[in-house]
PDB file of N, CA and C in Angstrom:
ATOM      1  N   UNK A   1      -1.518  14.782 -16.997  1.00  0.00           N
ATOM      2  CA  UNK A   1      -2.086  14.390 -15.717  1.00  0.00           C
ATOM      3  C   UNK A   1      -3.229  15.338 -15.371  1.00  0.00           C
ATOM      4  N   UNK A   2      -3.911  15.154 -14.669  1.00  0.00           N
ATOM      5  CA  UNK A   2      -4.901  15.794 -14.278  1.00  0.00           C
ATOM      6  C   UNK A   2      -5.074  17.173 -12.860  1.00  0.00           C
ATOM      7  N   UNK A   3      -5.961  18.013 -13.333  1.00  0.00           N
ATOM      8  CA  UNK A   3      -5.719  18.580 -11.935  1.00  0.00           C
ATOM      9  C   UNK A   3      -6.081  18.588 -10.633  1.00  0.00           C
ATOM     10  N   UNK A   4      -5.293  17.146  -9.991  1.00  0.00           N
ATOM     11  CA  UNK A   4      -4.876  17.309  -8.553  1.00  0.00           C
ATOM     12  C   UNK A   4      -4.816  18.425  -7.568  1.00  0.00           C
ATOM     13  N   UNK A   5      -5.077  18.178  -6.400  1.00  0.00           N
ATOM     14  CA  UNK A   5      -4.669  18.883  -5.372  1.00  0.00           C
ATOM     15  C   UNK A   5      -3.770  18.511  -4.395  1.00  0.00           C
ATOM     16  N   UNK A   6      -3.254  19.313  -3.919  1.00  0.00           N
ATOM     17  CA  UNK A   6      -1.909  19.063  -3.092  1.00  0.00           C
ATOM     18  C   UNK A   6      -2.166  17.544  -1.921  1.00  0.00           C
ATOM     19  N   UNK A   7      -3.347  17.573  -1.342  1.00  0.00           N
ATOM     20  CA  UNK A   7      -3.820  16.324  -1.023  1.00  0.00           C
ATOM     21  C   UNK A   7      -3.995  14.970  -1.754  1.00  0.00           C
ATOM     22  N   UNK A   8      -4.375  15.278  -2.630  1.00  0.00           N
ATOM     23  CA  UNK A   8      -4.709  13.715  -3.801  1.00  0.00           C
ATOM     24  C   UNK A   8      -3.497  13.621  -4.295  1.00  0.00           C
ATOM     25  N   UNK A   9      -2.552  14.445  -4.631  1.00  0.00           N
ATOM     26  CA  UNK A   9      -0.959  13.822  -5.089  1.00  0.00           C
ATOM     27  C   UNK A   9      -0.161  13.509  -3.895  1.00  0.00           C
ATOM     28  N   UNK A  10      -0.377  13.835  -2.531  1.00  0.00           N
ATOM     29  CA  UNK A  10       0.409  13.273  -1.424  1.00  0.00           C
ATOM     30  C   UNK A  10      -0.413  11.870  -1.109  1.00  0.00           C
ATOM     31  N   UNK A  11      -2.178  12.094  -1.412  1.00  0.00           N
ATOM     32  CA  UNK A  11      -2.226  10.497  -1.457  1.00  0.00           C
ATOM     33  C   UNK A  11      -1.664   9.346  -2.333  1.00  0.00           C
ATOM     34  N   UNK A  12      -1.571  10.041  -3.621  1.00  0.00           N
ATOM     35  CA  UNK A  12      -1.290   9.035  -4.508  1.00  0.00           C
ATOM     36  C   UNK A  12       0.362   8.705  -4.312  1.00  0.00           C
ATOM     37  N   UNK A  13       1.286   9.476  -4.182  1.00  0.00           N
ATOM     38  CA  UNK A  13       2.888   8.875  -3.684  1.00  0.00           C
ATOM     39  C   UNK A  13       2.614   7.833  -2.463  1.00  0.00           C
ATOM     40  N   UNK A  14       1.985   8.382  -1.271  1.00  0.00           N
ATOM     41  CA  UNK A  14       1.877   7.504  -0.308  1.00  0.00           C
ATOM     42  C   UNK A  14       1.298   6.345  -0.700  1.00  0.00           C
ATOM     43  N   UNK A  15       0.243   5.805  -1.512  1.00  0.00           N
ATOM     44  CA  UNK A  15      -0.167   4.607  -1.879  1.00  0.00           C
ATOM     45  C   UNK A  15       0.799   4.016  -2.659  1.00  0.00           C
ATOM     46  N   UNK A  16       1.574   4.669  -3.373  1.00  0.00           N
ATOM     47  CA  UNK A  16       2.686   4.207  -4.485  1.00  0.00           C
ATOM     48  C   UNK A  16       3.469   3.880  -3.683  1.00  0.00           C
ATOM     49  N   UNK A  17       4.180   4.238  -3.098  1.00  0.00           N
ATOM     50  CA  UNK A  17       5.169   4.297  -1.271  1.00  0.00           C
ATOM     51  C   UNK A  17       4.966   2.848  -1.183  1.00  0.00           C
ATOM     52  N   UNK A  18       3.890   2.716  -0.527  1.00  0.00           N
ATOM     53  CA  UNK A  18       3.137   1.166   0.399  1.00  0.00           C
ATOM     54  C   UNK A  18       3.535   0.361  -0.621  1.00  0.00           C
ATOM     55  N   UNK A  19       2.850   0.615  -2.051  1.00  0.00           N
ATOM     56  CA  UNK A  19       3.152  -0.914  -3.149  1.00  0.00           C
ATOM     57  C   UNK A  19       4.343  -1.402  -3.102  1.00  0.00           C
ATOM     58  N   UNK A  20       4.793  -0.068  -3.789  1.00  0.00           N
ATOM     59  CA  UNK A  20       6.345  -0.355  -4.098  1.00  0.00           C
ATOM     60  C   UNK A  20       7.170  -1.384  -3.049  1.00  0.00           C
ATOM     61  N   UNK A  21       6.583  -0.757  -2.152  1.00  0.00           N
ATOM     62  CA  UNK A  21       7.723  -1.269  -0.571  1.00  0.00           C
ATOM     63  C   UNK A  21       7.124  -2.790  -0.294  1.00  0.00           C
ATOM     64  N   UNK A  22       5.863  -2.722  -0.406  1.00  0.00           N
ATOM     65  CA  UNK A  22       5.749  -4.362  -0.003  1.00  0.00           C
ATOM     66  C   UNK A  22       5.984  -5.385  -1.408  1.00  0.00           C
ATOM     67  N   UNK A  23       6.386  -4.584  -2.602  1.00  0.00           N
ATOM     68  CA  UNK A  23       6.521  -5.669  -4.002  1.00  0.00           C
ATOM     69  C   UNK A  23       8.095  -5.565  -3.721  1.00  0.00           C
ATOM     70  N   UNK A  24       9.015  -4.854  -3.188  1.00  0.00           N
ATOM     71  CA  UNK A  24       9.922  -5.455  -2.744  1.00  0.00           C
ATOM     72  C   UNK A  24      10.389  -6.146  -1.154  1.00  0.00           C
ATOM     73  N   UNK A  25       9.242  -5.878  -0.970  1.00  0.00           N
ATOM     74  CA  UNK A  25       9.389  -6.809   0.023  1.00  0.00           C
ATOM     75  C   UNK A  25       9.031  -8.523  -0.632  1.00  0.00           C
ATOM     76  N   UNK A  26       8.422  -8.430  -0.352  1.00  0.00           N
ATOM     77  CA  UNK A  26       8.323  -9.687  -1.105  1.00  0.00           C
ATOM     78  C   UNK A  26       9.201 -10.358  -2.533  1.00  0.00           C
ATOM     79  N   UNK A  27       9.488  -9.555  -2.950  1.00  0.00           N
ATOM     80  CA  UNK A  27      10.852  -9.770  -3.941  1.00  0.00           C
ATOM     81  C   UNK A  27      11.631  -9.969  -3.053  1.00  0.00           C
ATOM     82  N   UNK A  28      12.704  -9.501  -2.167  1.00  0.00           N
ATOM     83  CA  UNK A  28      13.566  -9.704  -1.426  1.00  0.00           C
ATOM     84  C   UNK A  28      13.470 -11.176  -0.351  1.00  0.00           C
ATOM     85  N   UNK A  29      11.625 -11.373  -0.179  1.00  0.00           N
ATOM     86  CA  UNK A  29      11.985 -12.985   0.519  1.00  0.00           C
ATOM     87  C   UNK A  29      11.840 -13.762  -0.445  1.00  0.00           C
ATOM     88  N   UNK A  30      11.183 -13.414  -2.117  1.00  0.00           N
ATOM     89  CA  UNK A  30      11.164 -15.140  -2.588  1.00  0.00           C
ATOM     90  C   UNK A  30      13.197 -14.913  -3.373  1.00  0.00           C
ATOM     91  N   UNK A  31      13.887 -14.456  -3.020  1.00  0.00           N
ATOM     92  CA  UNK A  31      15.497 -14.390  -3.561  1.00  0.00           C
ATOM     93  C   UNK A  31      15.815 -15.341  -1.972  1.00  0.00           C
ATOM     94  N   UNK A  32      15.572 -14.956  -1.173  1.00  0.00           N
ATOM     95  CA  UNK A  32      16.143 -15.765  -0.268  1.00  0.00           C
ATOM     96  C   UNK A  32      15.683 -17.171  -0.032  1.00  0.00           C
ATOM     97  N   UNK A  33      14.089 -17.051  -0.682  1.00  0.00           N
ATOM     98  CA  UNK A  33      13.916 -18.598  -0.548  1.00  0.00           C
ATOM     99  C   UNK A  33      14.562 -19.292  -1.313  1.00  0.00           C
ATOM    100  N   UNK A  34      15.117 -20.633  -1.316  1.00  0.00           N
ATOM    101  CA  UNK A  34      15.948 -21.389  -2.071  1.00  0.00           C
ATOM    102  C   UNK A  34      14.803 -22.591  -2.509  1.00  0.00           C
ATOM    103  N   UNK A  35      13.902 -22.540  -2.205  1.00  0.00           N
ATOM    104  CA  UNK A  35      12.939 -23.698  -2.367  1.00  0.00           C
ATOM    105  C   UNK A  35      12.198 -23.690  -3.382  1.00  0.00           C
ATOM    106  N   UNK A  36      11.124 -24.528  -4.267  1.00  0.00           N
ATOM    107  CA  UNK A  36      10.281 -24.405  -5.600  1.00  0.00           C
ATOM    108  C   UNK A  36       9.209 -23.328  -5.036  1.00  0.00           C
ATOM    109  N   UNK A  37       8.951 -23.214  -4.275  1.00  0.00           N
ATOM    110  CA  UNK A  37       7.555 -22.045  -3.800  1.00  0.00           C
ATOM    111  C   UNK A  37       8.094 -20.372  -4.234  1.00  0.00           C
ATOM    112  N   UNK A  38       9.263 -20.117  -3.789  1.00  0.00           N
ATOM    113  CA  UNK A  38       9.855 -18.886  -4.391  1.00  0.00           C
ATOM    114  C   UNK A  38       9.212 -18.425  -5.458  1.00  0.00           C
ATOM    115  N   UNK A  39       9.144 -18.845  -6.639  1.00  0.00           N
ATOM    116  CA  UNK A  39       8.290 -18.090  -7.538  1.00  0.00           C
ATOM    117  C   UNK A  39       6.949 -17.603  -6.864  1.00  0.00           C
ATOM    118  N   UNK A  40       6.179 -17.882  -6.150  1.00  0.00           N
ATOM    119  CA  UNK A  40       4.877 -17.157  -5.912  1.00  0.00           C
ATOM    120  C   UNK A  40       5.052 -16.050  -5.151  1.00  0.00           C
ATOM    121  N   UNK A  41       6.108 -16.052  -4.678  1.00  0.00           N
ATOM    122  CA  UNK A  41       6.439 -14.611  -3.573  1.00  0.00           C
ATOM    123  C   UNK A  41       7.421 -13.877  -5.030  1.00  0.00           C
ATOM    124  N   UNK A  42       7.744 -14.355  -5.959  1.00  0.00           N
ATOM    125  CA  UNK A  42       8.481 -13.576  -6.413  1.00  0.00           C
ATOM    126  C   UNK A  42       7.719 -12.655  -7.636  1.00  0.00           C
ATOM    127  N   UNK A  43       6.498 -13.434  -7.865  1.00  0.00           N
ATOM    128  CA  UNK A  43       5.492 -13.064  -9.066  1.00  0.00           C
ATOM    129  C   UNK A  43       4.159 -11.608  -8.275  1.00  0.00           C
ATOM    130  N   UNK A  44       3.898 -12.389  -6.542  1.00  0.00           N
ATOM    131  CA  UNK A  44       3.029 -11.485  -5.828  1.00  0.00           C
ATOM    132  C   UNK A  44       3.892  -9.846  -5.989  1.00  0.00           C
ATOM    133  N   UNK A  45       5.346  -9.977  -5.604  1.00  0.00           N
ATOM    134  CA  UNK A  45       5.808  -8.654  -5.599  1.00  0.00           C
ATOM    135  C   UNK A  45       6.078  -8.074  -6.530  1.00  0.00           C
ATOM    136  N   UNK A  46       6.222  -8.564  -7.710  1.00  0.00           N
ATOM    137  CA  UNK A  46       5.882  -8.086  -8.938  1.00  0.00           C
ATOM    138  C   UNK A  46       4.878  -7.139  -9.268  1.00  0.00           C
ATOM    139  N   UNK A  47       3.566  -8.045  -9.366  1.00  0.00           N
ATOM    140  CA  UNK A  47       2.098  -7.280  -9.714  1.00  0.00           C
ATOM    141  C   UNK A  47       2.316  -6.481  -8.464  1.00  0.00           C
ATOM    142  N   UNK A  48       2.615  -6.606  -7.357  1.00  0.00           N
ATOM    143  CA  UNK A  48       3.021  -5.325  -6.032  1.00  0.00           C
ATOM    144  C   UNK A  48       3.468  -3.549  -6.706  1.00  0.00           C
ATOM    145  N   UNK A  49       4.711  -4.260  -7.327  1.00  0.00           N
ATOM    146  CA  UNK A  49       5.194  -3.215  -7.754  1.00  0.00           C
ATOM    147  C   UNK A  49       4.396  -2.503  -9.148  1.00  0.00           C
ATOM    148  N   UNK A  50       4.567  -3.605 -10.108  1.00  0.00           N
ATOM    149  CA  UNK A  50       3.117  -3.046 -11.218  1.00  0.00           C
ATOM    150  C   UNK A  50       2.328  -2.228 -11.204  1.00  0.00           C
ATOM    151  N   UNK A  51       1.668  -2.855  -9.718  1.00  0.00           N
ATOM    152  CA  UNK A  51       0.325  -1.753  -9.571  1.00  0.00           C
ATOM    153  C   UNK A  51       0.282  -0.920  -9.310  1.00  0.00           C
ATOM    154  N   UNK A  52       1.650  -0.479  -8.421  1.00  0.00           N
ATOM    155  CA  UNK A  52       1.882   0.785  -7.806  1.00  0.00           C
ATOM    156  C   UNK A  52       1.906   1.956  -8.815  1.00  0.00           C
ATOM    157  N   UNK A  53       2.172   1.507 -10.336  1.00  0.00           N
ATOM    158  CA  UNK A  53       2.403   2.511 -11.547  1.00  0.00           C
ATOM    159  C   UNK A  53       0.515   3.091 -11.978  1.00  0.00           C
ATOM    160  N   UNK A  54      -0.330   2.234 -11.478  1.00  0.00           N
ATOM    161  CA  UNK A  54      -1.467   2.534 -11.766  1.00  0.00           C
ATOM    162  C   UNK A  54      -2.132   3.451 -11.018  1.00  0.00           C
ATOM    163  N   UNK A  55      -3.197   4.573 -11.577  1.00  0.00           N
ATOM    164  CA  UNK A  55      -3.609   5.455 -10.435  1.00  0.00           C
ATOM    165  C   UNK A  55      -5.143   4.671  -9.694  1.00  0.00           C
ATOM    166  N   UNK A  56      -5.212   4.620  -8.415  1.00  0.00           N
ATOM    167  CA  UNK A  56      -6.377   4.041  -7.537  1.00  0.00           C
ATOM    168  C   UNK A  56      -7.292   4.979  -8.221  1.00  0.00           C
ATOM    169  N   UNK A  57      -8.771   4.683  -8.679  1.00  0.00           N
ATOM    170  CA  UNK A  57     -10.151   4.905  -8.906  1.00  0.00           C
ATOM    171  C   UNK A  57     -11.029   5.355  -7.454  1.00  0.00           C
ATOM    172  N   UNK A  58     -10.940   4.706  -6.362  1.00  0.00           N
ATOM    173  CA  UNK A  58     -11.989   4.602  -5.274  1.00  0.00           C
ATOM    174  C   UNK A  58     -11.193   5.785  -4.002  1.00  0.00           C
ATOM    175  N   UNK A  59     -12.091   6.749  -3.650  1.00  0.00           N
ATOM    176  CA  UNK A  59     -11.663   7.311  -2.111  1.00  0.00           C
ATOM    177  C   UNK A  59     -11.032   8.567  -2.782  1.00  0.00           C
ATOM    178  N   UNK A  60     -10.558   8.947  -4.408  1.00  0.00           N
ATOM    179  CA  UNK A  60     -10.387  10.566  -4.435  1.00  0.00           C
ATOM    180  C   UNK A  60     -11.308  11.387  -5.219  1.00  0.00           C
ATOM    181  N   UNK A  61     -11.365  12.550  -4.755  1.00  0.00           N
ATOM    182  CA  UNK A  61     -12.108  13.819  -5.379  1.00  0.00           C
ATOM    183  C   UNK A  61     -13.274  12.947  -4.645  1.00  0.00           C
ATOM    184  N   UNK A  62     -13.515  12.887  -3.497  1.00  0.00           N
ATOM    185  CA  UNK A  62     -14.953  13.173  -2.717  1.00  0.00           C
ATOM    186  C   UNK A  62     -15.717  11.948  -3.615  1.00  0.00           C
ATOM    187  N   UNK A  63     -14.716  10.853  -4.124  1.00  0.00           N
ATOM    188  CA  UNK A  63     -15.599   9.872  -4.743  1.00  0.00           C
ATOM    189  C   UNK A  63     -15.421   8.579  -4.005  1.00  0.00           C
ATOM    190  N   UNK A  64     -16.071   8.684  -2.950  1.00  0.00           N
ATOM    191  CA  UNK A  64     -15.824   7.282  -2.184  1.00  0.00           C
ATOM    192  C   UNK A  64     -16.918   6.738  -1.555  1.00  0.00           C
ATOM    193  N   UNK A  65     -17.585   5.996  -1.527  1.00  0.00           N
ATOM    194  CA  UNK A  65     -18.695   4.790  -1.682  1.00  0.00           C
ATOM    195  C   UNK A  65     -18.733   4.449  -0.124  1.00  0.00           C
ATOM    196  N   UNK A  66     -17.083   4.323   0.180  1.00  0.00           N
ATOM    197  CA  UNK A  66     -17.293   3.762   1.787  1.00  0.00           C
ATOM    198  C   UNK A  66     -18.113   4.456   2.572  1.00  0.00           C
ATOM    199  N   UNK A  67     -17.911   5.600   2.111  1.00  0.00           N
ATOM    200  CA  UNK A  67     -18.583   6.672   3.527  1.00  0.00           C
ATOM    201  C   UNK A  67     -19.237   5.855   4.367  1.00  0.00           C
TER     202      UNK A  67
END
């Protein structure tokens, strides 16, 4: 891994945090849906969770565009 600072690794859990939590969120409503649409809530929280394993590119080490 690279060398981080105590800031850019509390950002990166907290963004991992958010994924994680809304790819099970959404896992948890397409189980309750009983209907044919369920798969699309169940596939969104998937790539939810997926992505959360990936590190964000934009907004660390003073590299952010938005300014």
């Amino acid at each position: 891994m690279q060398n981080d600072s105590r800031n850019t690794k509390l950002l990166l859990w907290v963004n991992r945090a958010i994924r994680w939590g809304m790819g099970i969120t959404f896992i948890s409503i397409g189980m309750m849906i009983k209907e044919e649409g369920r798969w699309f809530a169940l596939a969104f929280g998937a790539a939810f969770i997926i992505s959360g394993f990936f590190r964000p590119r934009r907004c660390i080490d003073g590299n952010c565009p938005i300014d």
